[in-house]
Protein backbone atom coordinates (compact mmCIF):
# COMPACT_ATOMS: atom_id res chain seq x y z
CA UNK A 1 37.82 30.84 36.98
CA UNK A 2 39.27 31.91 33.81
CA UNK A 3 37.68 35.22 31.89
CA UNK A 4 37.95 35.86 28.03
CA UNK A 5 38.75 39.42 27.38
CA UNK A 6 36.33 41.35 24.93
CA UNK A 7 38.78 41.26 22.07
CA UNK A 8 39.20 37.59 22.15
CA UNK A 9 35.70 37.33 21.90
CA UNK A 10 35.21 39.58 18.90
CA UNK A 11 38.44 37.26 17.59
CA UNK A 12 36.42 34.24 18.09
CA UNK A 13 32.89 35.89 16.64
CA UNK A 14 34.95 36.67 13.31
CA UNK A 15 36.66 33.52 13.03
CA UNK A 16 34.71 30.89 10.52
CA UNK A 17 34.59 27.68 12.46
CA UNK A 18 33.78 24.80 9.96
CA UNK A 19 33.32 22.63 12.66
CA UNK A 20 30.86 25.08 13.94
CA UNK A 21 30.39 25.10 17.87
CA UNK A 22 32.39 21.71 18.96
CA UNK A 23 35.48 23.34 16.88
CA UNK A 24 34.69 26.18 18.86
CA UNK A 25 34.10 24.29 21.79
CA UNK A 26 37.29 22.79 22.10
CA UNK A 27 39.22 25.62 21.11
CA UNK A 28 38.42 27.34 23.62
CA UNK A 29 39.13 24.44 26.15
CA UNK A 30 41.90 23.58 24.92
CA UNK A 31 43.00 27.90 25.51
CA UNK A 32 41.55 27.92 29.16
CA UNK A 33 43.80 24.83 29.82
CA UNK A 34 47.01 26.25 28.33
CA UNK A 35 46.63 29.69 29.60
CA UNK A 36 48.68 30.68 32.49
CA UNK A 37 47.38 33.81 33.13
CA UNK A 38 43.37 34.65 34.68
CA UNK A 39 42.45 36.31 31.45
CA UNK A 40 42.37 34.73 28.29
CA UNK A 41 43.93 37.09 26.13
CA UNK A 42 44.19 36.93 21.95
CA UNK A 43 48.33 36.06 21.79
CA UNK A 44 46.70 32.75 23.56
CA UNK A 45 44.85 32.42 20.61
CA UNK A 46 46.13 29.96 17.56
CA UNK A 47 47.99 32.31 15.41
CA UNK A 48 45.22 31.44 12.64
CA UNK A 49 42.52 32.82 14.63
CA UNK A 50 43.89 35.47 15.37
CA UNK A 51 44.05 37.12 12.06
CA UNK A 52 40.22 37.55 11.87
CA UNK A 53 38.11 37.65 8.73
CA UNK A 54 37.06 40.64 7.67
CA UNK A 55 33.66 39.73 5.73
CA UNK A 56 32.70 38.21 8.85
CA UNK A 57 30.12 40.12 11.02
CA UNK A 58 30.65 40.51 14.69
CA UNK A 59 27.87 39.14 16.19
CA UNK A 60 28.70 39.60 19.73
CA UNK A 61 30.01 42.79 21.62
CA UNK A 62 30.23 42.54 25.11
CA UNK A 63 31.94 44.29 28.13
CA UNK A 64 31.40 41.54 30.57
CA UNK A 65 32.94 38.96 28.78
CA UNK A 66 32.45 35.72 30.69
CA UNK A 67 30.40 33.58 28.84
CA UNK A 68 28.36 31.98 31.19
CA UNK A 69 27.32 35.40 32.22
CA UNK A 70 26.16 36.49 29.01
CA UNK A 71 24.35 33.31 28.05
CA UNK A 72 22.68 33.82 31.44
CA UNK A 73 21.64 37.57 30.34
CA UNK A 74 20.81 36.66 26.94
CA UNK A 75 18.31 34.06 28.13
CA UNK A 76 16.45 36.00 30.92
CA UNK A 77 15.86 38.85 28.25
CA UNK A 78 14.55 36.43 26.12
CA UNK A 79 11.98 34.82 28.28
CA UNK A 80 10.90 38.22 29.67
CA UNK A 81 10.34 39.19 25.84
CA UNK A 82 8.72 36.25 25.34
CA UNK A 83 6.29 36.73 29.00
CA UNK A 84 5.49 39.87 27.76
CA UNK A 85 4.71 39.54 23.86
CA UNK A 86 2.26 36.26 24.65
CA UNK A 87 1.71 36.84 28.47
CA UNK A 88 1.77 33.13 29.48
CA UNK A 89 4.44 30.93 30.29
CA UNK A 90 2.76 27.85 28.32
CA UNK A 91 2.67 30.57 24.76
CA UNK A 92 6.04 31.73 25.77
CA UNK A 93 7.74 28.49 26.10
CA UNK A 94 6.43 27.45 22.88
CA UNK A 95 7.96 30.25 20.89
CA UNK A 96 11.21 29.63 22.74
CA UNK A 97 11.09 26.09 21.89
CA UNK A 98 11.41 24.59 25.32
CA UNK A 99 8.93 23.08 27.57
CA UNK A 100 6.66 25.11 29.86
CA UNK A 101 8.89 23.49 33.25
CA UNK A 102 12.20 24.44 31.08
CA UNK A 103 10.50 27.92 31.44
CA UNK A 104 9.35 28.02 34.77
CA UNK A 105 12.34 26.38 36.23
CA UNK A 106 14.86 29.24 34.52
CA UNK A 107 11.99 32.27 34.96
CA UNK A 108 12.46 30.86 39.07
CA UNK A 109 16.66 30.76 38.79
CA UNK A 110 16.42 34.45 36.87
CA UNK A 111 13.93 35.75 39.67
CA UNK A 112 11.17 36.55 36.53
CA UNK A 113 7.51 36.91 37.95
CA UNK A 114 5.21 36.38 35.46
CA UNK A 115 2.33 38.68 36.97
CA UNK A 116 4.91 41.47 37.27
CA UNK A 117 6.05 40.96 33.81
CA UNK A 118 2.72 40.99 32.13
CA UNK A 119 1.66 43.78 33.70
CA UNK A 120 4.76 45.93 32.61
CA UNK A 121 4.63 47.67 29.14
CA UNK A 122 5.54 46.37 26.48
């Protein structure tokens, strides 16, 4: 298990992909594959990625860079939001977009009670 340092992430946040997420995608495949080291670091990078844009925001800032933890974060913060603005998983589901067994199947993987969300402030 390979892990992308912080700066290569902000590299890759300020870097305008035309072929939006499959260039990104297999860019970053293609990196994890070449890299000899555990950490993906930015000299791994293509040298014209590296040299980021500047009128580009940053849209992501993390410490724990591994991706699959942050998409895991992201996404149990947003269903809790979600439980707690419209208090049901059916509502909640429907502003996230996905079905209500989507919900209820990732609320179970994240540990998220509805009953003990609801009840929480807002």
């Amino acid at each position: 298990e390979k892990t992308i340092l912080p700066r290569v992430i902000d590299c890759l946040c300020q870097y305008p992909f035309s072929g939006n997420i499959r260039e990104l995608s297999n860019l970053v495949e293609r990196v994890v594959v070449l890299s000899q080291d555990q950490n993906i670091h930015l000299e791994d990078l293509p040298s014209h990625v590296r040299h980021p844009d500047p009128n580009v925001d940053v849209w992501l800032k993390s410490e724990d860079s591994n991706l699959s933890n942050a998409v895991a974060r992201t996404e149990k913060e947003l269903i809790i939001r979600a439980l707690k603005t419209y208090g049901t998983q059916r509502k909640a589901a429907r502003l996230l977009g996905i079905d209500q067994s989507t919900l209820a199947r990732k609320a179970k993987r994240y540990g998220i009670r509805n009953d003990a969300i609801v009840h929480q402030d807002v």
